[in-house]
PDB file of N, CA and C in Angstrom:
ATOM      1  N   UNK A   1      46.198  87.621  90.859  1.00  0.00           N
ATOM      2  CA  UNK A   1      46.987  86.476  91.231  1.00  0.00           C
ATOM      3  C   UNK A   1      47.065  86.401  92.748  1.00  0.00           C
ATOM      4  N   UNK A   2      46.472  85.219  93.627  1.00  0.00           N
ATOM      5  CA  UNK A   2      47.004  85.202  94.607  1.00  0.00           C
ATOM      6  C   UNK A   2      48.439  84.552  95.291  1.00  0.00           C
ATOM      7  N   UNK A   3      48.587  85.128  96.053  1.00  0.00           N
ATOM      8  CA  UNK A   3      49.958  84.507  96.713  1.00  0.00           C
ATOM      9  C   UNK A   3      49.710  83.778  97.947  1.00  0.00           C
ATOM     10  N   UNK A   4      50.933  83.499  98.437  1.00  0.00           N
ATOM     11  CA  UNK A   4      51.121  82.772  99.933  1.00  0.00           C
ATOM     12  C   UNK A   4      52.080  83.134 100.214  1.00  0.00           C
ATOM     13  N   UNK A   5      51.576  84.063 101.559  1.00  0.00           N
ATOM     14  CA  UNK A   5      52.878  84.068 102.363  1.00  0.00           C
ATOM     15  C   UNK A   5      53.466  83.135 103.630  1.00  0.00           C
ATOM     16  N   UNK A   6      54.207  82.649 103.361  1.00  0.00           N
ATOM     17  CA  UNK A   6      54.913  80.945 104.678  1.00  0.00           C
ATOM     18  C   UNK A   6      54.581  81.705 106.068  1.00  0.00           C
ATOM     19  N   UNK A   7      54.182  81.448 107.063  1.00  0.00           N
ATOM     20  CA  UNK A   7      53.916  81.875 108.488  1.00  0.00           C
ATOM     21  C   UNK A   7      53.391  82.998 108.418  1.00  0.00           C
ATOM     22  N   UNK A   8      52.645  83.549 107.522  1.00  0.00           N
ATOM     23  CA  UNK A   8      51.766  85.168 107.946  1.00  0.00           C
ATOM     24  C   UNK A   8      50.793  84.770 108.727  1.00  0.00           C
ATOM     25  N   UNK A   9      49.979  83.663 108.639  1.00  0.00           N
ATOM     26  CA  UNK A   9      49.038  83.240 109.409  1.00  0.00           C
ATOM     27  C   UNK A   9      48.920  83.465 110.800  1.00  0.00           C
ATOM     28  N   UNK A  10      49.771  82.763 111.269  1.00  0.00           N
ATOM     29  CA  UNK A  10      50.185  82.494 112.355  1.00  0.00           C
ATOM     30  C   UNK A  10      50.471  84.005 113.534  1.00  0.00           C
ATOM     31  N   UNK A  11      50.084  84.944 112.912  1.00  0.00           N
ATOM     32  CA  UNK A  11      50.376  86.414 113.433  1.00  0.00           C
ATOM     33  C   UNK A  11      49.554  86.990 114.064  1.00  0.00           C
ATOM     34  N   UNK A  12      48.345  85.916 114.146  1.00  0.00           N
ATOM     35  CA  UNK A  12      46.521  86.894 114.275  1.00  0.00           C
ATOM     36  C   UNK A  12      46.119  87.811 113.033  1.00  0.00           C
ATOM     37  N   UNK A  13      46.825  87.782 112.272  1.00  0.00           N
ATOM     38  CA  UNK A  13      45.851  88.799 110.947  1.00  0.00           C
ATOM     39  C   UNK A  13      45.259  88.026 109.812  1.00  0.00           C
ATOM     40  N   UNK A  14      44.522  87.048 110.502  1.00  0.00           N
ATOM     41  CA  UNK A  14      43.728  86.344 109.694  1.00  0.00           C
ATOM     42  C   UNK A  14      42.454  86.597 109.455  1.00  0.00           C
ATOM     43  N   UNK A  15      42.099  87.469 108.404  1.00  0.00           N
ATOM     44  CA  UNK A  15      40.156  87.771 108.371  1.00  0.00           C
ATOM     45  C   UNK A  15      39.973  86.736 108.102  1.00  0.00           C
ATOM     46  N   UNK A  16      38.513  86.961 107.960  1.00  0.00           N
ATOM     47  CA  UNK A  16      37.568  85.471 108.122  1.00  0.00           C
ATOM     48  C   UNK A  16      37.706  85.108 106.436  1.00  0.00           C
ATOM     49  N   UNK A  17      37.802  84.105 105.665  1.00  0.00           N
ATOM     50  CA  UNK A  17      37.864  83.773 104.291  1.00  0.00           C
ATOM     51  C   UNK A  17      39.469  83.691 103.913  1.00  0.00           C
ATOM     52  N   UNK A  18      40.509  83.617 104.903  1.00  0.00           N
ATOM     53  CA  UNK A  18      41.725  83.820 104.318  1.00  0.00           C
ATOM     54  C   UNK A  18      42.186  84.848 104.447  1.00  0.00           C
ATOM     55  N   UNK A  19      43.723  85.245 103.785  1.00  0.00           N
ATOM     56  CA  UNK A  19      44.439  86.118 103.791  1.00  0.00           C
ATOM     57  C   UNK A  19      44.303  86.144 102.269  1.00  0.00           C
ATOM     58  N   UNK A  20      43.514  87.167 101.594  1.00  0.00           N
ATOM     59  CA  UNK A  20      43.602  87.912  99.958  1.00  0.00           C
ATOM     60  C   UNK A  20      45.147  88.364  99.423  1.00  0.00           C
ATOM     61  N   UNK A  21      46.560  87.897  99.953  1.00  0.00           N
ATOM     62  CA  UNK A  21      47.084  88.038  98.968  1.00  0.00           C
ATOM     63  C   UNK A  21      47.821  88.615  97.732  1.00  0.00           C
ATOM     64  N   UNK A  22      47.557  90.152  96.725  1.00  0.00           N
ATOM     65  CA  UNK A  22      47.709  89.939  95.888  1.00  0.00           C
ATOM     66  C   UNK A  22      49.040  90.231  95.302  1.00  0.00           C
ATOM     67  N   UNK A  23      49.520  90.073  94.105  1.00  0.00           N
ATOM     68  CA  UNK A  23      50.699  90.836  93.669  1.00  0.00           C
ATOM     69  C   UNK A  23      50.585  92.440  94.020  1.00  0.00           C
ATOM     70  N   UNK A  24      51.394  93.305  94.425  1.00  0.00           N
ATOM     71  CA  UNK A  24      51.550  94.341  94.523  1.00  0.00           C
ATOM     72  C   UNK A  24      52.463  95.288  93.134  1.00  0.00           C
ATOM     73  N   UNK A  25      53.324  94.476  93.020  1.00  0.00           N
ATOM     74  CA  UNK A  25      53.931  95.169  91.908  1.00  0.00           C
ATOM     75  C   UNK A  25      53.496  96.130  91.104  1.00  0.00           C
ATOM     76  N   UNK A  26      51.998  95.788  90.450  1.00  0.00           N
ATOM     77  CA  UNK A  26      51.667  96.482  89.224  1.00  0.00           C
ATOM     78  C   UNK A  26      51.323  97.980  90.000  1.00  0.00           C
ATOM     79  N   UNK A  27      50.705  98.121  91.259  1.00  0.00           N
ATOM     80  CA  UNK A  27      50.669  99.146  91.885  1.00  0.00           C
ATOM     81  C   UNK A  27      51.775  99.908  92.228  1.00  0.00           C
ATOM     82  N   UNK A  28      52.812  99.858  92.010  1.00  0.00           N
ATOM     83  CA  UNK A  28      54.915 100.521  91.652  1.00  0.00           C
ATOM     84  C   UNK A  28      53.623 101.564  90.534  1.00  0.00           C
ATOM     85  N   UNK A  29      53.597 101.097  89.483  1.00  0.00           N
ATOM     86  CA  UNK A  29      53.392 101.944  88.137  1.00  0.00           C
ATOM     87  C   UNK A  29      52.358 103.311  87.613  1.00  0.00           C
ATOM     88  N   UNK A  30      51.454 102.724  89.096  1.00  0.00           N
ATOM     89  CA  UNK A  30      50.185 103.300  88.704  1.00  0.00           C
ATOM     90  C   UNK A  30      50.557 104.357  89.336  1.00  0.00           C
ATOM     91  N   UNK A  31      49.786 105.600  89.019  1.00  0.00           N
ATOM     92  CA  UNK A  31      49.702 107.181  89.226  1.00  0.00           C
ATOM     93  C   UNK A  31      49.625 107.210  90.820  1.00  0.00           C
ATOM     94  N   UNK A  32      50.337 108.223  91.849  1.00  0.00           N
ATOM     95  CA  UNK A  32      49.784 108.287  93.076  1.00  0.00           C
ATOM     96  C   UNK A  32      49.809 107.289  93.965  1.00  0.00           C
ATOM     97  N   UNK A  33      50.778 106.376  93.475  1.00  0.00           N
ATOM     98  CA  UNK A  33      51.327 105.226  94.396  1.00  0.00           C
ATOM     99  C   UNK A  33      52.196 105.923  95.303  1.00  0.00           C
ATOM    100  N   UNK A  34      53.248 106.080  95.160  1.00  0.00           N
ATOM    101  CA  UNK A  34      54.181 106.759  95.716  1.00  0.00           C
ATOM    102  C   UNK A  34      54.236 107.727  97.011  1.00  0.00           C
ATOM    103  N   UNK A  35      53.291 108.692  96.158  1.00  0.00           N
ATOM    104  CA  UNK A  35      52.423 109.723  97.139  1.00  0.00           C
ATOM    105  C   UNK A  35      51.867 109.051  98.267  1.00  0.00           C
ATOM    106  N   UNK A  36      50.390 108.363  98.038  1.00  0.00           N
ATOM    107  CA  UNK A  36      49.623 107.444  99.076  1.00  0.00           C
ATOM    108  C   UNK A  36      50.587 106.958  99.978  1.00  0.00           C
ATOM    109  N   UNK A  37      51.595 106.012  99.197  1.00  0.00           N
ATOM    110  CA  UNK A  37      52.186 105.018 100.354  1.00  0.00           C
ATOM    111  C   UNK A  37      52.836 106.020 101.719  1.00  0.00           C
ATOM    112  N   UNK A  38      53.764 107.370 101.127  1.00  0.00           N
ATOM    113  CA  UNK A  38      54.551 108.099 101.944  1.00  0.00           C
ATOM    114  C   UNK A  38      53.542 108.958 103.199  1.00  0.00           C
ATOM    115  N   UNK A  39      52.390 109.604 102.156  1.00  0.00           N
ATOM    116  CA  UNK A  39      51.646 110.529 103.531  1.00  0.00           C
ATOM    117  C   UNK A  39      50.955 109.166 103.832  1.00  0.00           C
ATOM    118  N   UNK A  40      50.742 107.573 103.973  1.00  0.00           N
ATOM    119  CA  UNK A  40      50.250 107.212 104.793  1.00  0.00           C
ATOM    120  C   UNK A  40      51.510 106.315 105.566  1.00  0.00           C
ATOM    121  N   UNK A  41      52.341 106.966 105.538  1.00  0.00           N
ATOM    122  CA  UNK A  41      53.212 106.338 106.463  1.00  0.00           C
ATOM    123  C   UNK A  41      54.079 107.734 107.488  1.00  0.00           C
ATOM    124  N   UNK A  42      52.984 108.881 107.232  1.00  0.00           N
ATOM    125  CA  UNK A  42      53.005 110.226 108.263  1.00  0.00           C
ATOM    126  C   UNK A  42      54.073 111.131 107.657  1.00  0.00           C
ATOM    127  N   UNK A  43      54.331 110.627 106.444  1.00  0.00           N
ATOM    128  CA  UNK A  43      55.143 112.216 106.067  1.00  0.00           C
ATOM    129  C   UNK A  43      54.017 113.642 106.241  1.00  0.00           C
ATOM    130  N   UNK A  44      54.590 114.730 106.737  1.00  0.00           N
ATOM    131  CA  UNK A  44      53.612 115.692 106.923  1.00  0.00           C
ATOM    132  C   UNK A  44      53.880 116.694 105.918  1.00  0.00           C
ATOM    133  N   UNK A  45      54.532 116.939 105.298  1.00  0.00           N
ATOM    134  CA  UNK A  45      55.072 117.563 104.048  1.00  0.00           C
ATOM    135  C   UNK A  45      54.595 117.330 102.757  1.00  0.00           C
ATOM    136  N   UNK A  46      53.092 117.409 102.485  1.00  0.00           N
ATOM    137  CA  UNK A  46      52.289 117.039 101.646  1.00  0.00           C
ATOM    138  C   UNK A  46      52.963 118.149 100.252  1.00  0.00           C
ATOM    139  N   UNK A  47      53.072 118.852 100.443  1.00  0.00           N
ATOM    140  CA  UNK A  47      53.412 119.399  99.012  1.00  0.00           C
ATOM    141  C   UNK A  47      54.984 118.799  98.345  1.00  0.00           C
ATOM    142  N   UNK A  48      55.952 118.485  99.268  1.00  0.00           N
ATOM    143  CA  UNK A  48      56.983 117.916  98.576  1.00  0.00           C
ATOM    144  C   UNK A  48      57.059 116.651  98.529  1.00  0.00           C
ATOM    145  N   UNK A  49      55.776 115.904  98.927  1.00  0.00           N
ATOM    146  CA  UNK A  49      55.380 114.621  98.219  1.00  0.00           C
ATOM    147  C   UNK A  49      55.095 114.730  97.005  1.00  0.00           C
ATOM    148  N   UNK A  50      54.016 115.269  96.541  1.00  0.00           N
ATOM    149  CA  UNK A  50      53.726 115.673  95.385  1.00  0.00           C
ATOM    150  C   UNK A  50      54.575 116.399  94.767  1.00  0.00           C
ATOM    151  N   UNK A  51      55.188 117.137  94.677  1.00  0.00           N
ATOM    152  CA  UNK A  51      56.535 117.555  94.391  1.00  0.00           C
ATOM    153  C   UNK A  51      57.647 116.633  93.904  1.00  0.00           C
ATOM    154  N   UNK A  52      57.897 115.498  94.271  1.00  0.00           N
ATOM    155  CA  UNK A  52      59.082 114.422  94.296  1.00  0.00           C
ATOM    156  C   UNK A  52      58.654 113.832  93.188  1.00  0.00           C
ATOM    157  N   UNK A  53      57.483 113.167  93.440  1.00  0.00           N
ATOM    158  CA  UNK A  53      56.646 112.669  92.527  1.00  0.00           C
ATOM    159  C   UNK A  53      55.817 112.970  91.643  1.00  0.00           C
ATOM    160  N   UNK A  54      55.866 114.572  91.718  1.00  0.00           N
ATOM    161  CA  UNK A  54      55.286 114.941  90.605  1.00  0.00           C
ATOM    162  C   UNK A  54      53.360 114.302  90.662  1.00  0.00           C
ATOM    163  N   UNK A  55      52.862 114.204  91.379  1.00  0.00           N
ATOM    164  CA  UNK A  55      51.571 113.136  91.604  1.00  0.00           C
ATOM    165  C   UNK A  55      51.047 114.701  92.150  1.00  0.00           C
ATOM    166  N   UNK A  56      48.945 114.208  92.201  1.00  0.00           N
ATOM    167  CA  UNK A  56      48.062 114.820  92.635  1.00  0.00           C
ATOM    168  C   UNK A  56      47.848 114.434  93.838  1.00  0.00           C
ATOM    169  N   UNK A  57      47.124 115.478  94.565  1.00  0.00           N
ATOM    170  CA  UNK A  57      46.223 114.938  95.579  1.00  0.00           C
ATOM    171  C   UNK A  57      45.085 113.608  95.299  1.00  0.00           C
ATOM    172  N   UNK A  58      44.595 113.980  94.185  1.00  0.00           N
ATOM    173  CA  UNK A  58      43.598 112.823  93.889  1.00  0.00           C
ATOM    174  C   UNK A  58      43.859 111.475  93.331  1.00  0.00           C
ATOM    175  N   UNK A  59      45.625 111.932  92.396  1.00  0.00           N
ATOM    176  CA  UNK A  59      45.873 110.785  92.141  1.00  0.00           C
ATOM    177  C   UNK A  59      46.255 109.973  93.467  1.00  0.00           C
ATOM    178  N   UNK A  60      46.513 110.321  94.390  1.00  0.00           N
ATOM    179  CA  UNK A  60      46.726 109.388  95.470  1.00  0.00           C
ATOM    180  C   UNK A  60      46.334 109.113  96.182  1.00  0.00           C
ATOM    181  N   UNK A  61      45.155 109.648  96.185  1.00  0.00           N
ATOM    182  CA  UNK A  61      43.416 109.566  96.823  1.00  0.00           C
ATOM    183  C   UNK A  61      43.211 108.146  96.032  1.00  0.00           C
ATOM    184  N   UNK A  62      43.200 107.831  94.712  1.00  0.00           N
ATOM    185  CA  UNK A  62      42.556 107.032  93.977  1.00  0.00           C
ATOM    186  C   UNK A  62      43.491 105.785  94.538  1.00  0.00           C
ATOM    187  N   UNK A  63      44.916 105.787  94.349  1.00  0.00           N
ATOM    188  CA  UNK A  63      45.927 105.026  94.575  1.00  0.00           C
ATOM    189  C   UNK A  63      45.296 104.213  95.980  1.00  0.00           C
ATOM    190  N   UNK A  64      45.258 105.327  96.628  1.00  0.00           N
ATOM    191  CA  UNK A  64      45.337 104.526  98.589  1.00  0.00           C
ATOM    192  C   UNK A  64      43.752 103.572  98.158  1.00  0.00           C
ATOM    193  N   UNK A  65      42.813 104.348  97.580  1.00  0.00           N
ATOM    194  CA  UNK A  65      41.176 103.605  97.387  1.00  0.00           C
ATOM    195  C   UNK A  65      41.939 102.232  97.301  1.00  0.00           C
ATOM    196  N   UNK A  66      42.614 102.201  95.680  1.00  0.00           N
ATOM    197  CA  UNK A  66      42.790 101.024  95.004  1.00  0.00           C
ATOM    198  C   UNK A  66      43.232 100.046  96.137  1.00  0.00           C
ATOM    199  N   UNK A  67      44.483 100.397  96.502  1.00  0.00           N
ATOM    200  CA  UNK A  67      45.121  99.647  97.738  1.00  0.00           C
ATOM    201  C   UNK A  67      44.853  98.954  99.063  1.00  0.00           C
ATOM    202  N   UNK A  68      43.754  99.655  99.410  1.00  0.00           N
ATOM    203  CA  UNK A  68      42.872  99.344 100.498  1.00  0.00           C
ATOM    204  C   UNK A  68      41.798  98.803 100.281  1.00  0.00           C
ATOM    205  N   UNK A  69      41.228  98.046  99.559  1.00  0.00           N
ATOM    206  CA  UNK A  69      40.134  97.157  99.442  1.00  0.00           C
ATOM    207  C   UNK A  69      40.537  95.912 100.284  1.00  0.00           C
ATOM    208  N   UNK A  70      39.440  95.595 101.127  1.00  0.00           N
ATOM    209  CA  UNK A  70      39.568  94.701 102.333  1.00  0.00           C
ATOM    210  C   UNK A  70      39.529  92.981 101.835  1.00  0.00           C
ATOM    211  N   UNK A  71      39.401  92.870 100.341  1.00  0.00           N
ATOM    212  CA  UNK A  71      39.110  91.694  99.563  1.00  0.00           C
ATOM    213  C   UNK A  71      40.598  91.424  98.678  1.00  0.00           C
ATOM    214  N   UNK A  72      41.710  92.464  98.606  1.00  0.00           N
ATOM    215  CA  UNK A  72      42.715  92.242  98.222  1.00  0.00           C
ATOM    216  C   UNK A  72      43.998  93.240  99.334  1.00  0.00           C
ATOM    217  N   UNK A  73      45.078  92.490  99.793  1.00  0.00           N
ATOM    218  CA  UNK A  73      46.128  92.782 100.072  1.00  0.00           C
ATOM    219  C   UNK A  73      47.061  93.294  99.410  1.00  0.00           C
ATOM    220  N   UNK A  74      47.731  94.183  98.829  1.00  0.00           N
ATOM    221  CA  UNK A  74      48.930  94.561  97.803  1.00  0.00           C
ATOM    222  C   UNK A  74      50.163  93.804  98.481  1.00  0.00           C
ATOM    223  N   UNK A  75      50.639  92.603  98.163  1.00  0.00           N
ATOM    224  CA  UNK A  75      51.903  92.312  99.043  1.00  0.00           C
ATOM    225  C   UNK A  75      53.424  92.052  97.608  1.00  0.00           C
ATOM    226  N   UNK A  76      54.135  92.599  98.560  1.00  0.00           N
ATOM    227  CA  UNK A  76      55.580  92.312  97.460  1.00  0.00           C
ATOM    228  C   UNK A  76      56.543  91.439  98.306  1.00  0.00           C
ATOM    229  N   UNK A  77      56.864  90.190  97.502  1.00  0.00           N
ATOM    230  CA  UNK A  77      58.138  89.470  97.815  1.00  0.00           C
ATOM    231  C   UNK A  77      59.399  90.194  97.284  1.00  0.00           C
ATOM    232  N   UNK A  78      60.422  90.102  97.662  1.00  0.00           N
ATOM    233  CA  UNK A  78      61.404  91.315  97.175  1.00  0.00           C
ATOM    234  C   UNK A  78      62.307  89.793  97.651  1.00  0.00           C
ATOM    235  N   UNK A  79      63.053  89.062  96.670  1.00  0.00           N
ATOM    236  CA  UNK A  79      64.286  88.148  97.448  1.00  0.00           C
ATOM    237  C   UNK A  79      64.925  89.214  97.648  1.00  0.00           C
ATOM    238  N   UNK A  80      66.122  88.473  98.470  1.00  0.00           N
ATOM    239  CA  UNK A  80      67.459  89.432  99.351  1.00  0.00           C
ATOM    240  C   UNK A  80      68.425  87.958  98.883  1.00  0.00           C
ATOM    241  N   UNK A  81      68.712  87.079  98.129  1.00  0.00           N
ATOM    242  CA  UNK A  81      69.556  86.102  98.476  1.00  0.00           C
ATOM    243  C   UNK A  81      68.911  85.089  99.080  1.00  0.00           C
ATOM    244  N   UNK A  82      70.012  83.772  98.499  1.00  0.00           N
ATOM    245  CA  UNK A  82      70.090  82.302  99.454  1.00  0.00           C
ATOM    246  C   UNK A  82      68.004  82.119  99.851  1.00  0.00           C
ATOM    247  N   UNK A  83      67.251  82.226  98.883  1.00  0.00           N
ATOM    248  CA  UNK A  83      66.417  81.863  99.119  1.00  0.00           C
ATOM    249  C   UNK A  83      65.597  82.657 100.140  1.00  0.00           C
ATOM    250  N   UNK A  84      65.985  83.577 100.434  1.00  0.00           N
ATOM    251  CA  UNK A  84      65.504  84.640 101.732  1.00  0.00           C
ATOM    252  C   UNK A  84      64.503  85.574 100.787  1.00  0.00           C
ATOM    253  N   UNK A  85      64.122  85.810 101.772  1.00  0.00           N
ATOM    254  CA  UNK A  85      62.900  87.231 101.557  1.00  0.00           C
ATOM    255  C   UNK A  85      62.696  88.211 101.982  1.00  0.00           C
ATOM    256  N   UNK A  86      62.159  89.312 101.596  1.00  0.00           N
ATOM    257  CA  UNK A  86      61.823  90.355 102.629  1.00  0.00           C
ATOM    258  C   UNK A  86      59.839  90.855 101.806  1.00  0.00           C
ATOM    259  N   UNK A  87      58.919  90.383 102.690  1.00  0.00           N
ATOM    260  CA  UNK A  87      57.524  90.564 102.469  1.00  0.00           C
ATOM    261  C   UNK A  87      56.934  91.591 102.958  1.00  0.00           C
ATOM    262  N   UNK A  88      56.572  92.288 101.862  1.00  0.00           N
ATOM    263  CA  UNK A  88      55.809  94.057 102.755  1.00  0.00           C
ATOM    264  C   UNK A  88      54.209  93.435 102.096  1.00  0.00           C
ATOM    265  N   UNK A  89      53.526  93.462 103.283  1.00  0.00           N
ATOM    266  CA  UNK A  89      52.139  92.876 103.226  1.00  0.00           C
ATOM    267  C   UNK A  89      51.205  94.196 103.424  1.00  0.00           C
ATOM    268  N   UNK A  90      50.542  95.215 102.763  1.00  0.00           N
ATOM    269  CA  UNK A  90      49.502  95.991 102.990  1.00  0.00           C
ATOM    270  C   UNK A  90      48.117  95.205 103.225  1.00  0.00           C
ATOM    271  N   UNK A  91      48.448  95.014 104.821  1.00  0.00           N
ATOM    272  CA  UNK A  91      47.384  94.883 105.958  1.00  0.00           C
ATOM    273  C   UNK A  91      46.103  95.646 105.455  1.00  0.00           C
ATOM    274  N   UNK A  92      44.999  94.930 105.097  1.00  0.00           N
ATOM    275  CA  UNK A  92      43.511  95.928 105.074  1.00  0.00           C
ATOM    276  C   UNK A  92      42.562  94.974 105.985  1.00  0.00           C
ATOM    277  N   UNK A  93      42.487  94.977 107.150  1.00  0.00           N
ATOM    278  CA  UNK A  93      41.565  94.762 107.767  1.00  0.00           C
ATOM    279  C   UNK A  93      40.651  95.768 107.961  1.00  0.00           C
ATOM    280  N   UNK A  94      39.526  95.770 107.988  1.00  0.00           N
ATOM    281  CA  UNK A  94      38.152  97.052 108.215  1.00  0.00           C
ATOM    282  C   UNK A  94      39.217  97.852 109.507  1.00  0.00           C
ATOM    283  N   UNK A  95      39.131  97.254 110.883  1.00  0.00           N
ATOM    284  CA  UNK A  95      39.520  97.865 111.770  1.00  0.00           C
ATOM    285  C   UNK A  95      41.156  97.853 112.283  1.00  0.00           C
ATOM    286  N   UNK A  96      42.100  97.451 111.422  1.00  0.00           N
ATOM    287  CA  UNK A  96      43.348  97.566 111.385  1.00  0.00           C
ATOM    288  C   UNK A  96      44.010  97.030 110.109  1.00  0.00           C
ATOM    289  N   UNK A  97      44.299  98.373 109.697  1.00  0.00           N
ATOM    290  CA  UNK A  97      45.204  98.327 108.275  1.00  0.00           C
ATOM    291  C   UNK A  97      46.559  99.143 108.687  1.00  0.00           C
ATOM    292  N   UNK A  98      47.513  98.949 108.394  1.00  0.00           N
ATOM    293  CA  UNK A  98      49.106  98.974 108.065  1.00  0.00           C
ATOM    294  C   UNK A  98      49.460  98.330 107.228  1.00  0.00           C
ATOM    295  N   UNK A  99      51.286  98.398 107.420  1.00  0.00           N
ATOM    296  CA  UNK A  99      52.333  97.356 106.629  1.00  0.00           C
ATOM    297  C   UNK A  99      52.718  97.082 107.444  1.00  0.00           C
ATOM    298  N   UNK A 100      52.557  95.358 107.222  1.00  0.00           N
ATOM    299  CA  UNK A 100      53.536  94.305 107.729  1.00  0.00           C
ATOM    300  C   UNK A 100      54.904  93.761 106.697  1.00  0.00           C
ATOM    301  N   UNK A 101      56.095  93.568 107.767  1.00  0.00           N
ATOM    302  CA  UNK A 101      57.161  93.425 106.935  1.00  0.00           C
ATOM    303  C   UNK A 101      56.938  91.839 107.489  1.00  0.00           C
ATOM    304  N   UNK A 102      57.517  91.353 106.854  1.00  0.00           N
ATOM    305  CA  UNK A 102      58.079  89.679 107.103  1.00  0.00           C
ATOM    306  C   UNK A 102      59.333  88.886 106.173  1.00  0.00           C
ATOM    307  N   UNK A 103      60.330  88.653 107.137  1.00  0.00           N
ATOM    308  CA  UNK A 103      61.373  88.173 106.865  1.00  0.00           C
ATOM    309  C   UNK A 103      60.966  86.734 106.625  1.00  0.00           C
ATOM    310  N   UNK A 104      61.693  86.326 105.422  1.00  0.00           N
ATOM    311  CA  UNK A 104      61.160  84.334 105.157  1.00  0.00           C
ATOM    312  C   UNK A 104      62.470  84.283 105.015  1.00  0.00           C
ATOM    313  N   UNK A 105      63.641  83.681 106.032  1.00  0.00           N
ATOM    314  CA  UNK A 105      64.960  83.238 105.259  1.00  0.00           C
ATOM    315  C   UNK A 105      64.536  81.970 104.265  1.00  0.00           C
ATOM    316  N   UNK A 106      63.465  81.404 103.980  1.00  0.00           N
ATOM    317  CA  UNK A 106      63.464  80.223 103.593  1.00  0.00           C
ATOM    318  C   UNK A 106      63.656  78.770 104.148  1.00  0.00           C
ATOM    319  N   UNK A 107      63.992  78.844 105.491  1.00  0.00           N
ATOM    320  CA  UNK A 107      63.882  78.139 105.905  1.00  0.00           C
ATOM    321  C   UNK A 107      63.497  78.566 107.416  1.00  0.00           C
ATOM    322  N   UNK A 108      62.857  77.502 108.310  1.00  0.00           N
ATOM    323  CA  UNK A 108      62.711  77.907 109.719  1.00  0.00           C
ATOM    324  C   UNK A 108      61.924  78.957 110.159  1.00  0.00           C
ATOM    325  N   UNK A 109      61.625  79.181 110.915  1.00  0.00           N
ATOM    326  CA  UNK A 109      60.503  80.048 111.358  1.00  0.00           C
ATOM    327  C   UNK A 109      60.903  81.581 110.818  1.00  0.00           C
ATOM    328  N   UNK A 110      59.541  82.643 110.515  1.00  0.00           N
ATOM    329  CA  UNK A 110      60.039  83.557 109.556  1.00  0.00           C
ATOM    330  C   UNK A 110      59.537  84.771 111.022  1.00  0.00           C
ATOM    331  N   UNK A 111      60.535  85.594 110.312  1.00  0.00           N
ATOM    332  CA  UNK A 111      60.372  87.014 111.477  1.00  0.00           C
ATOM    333  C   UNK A 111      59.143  87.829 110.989  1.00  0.00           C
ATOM    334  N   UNK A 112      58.511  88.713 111.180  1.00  0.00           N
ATOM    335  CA  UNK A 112      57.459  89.236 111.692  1.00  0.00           C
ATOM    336  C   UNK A 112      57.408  90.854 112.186  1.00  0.00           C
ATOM    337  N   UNK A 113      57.189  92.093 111.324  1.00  0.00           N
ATOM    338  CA  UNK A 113      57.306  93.578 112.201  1.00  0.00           C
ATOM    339  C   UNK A 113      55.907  93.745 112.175  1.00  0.00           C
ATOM    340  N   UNK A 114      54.521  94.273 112.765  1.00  0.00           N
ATOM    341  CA  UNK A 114      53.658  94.998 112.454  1.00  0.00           C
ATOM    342  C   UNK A 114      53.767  96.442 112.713  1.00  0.00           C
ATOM    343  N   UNK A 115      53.501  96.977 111.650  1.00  0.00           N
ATOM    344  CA  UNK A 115      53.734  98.376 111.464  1.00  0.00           C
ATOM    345  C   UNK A 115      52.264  99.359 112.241  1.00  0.00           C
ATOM    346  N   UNK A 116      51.860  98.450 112.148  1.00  0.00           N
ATOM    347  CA  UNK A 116      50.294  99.243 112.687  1.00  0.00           C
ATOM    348  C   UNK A 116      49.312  99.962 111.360  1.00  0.00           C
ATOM    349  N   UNK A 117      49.121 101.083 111.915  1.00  0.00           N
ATOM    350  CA  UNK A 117      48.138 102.113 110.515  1.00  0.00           C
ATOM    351  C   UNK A 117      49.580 103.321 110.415  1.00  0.00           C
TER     352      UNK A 117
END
């Protein structure tokens, strides 16, 4: 399923063909989500990742693969209220991938964090 996010465009992280978009959700469920997302956001404590979560090394080897394909984005709308949003966009550009957060109150110009890699 693709999505749209209101003013992501407008940020410079536009690859060439569009912004891919996809639901993220179903990736919550899958094995080694959890894991991936935390050591790639620099936890250095690799065993009580796996530990918390109970997850493999490989399952979250497979997880980050899944996630990072440069033809789909994992993004989650999460409302907060009154029509507002809060958008965590997994950035896969070849040469710059992170999470981007983006605030949509729903109306008026929407806020914007880049997280980097």
């Amino acid at each position: 399923m693709s999505l749209h996010v209101r003013g992501y465009g407008r940020f410079g992280v536009e690859p060439d063909g569009g912004i891919p978009h996809v639901d993220g959700f179903p990736f919550l469920s899958t094995e080694g989500f959890w894991p991936a997302y935390f050591l790639s956001q620099g936890i250095e404590d690799e065993d009580l990742v796996f530990e918390v979560f109970e997850g493999t090394e490989d399952d979250a080897l497979e997880a980050h693969r899944n996630m990072k394909g440069e033809d789909a984005w994992p993004t989650f709308r999460i409302p907060v209220g009154n029509d507002s949003a809060l958008v965590v966009v997994f950035r896969n550009l070849e040469d710059d991938d992170g999470v981007d957060y983006v605030v949509d109150p729903g109306r008026g110009e929407v806020l914007y964090w880049n997280c980097g890699s």
